[in-house]
N, C-alpha and C. Protein backbone atom coordinates (compact mmCIF):
# COMPACT_ATOMS: atom_id res chain seq x y z
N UNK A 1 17.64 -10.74 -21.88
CA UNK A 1 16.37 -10.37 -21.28
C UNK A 1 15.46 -9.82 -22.38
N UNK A 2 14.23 -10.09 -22.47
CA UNK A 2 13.17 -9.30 -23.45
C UNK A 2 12.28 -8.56 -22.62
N UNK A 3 11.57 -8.00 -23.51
CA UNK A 3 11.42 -6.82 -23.04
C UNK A 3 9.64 -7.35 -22.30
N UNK A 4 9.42 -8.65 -22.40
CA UNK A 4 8.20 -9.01 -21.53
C UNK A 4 8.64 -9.71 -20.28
N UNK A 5 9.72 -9.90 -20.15
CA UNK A 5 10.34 -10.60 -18.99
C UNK A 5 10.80 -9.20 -18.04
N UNK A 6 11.08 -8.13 -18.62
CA UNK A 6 11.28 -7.38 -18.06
C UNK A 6 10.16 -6.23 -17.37
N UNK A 7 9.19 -6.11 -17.92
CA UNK A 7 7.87 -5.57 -17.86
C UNK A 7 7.20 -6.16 -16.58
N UNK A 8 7.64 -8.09 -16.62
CA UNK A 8 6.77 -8.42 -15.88
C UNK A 8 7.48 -8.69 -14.51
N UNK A 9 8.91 -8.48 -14.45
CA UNK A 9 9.47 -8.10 -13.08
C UNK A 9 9.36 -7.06 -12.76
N UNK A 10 9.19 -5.98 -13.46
CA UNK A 10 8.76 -4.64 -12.72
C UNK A 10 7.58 -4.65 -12.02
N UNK A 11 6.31 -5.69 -12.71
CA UNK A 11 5.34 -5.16 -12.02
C UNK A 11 5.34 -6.57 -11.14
N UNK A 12 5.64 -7.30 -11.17
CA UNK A 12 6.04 -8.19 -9.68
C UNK A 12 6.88 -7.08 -8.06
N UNK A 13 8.07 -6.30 -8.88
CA UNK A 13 7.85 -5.20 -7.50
C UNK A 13 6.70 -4.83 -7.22
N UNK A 14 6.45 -4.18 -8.04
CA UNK A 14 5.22 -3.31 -7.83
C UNK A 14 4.45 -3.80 -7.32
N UNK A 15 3.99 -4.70 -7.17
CA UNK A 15 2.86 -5.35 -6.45
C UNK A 15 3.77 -5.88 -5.25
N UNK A 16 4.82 -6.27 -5.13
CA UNK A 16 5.41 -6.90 -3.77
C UNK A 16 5.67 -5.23 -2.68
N UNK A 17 5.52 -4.31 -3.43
CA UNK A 17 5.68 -3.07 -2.78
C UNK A 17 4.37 -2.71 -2.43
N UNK A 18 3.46 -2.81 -2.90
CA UNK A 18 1.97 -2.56 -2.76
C UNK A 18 1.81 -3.72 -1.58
N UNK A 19 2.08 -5.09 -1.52
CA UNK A 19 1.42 -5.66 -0.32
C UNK A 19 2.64 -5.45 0.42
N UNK A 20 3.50 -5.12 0.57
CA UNK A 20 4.71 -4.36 1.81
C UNK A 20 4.09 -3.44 2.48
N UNK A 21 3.62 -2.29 1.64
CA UNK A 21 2.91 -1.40 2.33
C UNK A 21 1.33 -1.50 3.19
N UNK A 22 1.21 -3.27 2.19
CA UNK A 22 -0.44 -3.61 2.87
C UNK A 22 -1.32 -2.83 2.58
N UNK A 23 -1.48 -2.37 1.56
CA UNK A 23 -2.51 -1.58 0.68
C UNK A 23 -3.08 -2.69 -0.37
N UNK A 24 -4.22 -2.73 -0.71
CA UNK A 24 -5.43 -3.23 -2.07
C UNK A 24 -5.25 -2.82 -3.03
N UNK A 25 -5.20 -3.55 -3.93
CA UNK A 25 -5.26 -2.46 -5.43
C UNK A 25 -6.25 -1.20 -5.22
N UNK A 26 -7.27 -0.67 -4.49
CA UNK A 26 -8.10 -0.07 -4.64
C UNK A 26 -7.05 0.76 -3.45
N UNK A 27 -6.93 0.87 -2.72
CA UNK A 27 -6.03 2.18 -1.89
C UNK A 27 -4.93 2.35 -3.05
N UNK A 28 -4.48 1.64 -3.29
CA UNK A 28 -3.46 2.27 -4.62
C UNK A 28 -4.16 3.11 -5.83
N UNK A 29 -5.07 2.13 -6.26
CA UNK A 29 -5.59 2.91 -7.14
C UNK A 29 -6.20 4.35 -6.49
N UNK A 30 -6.41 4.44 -5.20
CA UNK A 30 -7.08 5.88 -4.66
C UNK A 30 -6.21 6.87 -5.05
N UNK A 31 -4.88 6.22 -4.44
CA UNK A 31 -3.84 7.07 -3.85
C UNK A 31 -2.93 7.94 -4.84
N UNK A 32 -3.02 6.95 -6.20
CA UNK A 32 -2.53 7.34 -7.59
C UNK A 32 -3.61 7.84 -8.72
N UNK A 33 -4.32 7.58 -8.34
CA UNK A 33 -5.45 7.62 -9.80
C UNK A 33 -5.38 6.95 -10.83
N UNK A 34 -4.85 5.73 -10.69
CA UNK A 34 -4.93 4.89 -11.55
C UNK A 34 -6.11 3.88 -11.11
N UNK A 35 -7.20 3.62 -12.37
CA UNK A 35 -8.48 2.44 -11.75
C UNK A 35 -7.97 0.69 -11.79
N UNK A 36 -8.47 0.40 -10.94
CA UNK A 36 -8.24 -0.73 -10.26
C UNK A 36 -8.15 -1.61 -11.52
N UNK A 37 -8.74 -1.66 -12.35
CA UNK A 37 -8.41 -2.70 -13.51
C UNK A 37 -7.10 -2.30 -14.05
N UNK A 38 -6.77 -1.61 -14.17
CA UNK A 38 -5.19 -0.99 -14.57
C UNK A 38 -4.74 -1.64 -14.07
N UNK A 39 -4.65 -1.50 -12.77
CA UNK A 39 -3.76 -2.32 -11.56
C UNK A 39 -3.61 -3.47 -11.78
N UNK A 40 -4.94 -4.28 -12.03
CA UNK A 40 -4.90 -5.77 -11.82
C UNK A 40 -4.43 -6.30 -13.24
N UNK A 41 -4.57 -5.42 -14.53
CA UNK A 41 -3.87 -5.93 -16.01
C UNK A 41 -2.35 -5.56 -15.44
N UNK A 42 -1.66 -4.59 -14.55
CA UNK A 42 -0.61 -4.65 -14.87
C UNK A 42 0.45 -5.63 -14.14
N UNK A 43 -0.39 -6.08 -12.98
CA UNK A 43 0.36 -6.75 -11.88
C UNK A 43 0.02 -8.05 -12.67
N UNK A 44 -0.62 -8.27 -13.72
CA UNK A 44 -0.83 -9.90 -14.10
C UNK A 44 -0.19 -9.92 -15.30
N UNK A 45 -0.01 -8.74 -16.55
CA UNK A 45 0.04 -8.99 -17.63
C UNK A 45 1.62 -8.21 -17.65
N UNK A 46 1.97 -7.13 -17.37
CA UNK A 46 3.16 -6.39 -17.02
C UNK A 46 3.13 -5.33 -17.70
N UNK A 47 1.58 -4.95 -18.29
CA UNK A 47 0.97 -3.96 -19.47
C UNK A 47 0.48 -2.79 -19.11
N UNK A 48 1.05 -1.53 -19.23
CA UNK A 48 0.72 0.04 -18.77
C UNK A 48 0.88 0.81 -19.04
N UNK A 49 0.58 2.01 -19.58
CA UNK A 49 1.10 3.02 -20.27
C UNK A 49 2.19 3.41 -19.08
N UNK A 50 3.01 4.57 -19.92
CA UNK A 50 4.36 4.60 -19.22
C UNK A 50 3.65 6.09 -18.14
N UNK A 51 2.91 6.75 -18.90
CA UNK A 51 2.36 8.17 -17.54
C UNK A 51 1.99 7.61 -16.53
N UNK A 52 1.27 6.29 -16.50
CA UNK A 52 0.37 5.72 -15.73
C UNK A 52 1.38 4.64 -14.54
N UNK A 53 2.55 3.94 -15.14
CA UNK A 53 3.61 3.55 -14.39
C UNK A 53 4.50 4.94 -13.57
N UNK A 54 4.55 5.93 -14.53
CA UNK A 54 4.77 7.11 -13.47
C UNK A 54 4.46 7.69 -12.15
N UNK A 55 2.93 7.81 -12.49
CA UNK A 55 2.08 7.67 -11.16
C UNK A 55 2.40 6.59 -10.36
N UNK A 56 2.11 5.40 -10.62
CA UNK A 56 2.54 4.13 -9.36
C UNK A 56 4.16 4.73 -9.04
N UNK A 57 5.31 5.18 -9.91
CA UNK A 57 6.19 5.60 -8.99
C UNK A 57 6.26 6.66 -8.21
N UNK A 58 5.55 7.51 -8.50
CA UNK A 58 5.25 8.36 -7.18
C UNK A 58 4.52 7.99 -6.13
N UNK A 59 3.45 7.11 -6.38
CA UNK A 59 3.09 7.03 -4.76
C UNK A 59 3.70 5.82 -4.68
N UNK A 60 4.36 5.22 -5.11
CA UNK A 60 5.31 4.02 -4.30
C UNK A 60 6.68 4.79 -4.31
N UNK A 61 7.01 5.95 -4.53
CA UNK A 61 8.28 6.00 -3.84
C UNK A 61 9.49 5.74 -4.45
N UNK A 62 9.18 5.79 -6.03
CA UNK A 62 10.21 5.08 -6.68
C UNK A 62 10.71 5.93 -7.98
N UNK A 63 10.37 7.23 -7.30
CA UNK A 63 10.83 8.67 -8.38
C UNK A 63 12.60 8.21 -8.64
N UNK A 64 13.38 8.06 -7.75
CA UNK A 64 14.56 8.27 -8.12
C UNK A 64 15.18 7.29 -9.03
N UNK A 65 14.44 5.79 -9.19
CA UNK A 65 15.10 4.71 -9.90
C UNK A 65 14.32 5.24 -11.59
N UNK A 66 13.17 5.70 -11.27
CA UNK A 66 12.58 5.92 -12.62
C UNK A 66 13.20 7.08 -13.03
N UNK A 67 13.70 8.14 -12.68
CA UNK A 67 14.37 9.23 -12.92
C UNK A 67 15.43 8.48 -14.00
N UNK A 68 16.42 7.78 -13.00
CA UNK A 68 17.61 7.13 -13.46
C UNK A 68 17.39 6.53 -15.47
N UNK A 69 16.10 6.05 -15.62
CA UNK A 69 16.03 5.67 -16.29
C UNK A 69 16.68 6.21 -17.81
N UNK A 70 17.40 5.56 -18.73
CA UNK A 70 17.70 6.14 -19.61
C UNK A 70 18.98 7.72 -19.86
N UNK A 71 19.36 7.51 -18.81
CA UNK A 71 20.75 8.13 -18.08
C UNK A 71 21.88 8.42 -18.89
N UNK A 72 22.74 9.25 -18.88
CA UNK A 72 24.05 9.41 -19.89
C UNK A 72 25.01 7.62 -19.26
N UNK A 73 25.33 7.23 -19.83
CA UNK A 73 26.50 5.79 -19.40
C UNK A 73 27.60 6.84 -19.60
N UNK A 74 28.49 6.65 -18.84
CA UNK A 74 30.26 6.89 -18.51
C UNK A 74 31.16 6.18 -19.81
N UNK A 75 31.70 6.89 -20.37
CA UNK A 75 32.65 6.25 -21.48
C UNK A 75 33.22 5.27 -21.24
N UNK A 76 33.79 4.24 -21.29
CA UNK A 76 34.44 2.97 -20.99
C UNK A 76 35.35 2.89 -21.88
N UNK A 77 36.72 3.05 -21.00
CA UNK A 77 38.08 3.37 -21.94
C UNK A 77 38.19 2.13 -22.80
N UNK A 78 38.88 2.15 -24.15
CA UNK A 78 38.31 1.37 -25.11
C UNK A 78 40.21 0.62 -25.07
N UNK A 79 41.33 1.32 -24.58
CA UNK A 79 42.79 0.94 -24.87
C UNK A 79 43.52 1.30 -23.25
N UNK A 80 44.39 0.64 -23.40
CA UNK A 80 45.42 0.67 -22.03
C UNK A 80 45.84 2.23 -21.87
N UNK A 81 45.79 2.89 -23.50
CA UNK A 81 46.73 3.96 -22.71
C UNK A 81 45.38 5.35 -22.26
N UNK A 82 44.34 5.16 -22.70
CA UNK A 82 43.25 6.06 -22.07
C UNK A 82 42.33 5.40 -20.56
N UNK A 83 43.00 4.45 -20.57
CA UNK A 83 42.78 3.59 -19.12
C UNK A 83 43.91 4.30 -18.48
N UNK A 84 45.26 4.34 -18.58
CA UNK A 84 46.36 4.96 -17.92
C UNK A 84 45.71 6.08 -17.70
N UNK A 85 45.26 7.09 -19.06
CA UNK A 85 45.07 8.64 -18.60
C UNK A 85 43.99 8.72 -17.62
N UNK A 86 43.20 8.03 -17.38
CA UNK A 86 42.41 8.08 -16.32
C UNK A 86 42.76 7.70 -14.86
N UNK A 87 43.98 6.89 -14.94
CA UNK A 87 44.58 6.73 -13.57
C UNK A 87 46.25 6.66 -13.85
N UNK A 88 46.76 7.78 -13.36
CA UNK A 88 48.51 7.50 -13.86
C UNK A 88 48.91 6.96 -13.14
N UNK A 89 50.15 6.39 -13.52
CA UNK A 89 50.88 6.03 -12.81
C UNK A 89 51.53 6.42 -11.45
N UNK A 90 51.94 6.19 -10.36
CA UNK A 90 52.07 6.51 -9.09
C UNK A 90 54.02 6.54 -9.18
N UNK A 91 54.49 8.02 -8.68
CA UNK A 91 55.57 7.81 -8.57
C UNK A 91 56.80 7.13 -7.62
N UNK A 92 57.57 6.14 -8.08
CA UNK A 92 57.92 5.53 -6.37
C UNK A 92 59.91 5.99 -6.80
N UNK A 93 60.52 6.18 -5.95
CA UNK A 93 61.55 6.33 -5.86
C UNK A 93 62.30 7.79 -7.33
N UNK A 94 61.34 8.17 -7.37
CA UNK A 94 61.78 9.45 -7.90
C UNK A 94 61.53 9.51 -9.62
N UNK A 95 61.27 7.93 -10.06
CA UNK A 95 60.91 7.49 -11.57
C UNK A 95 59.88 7.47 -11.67
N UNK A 96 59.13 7.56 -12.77
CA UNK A 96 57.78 7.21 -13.13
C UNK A 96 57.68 5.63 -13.76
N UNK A 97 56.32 5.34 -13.58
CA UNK A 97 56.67 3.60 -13.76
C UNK A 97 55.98 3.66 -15.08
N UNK A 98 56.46 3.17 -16.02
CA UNK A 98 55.93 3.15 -17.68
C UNK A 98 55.44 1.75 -17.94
């Protein structure tokens, strides 16, 4: 994925969330303070400053995925035996299974 393919599916939500809600670029732009040409470069070009994509996630509702953004990732055991320490073995008949 690059990073204009990705820009420009975000703002394909964004605009499929804007006519979900059945709002104009101009009630959006009210509702956020972002001006309507903003709107219409970003829903065509996928181009916005990132404060200004902030705003569209607050009034669309989309604080918690943008929150997410850029997040600690979970270690990903790299060998069998720190894969084991994360889940041991289960004891059956009084042995441990090795």
């Amino acid at each position: 994925m690059t990073s204009s393919t990705l820009t420009s599916g975000i703002a394909a939500r964004a605009k499929a969330r804007r006519l979900q809600l059945g709002w104009s670029r101009e009630e959006l732009a009210a509702r956020s303070g972002v001006s309507p040409w903003t709107l219409k470069r970003f829903e065509v070009s996928g181009r916005i400053a990132l404060e200004t994509l902030a705003k569209l996630a607050v009034v669309l509702e989309e604080v918690p995925g943008f929150e997410r953004l850029f997040s600690p990732k979970e270690a990903v055991p790299q060998t069998m035996r720190q894969l084991e320490r994360l889940n041991p073995p289960v004891r059956k008949r009084g042995r441990t299974l090795r």
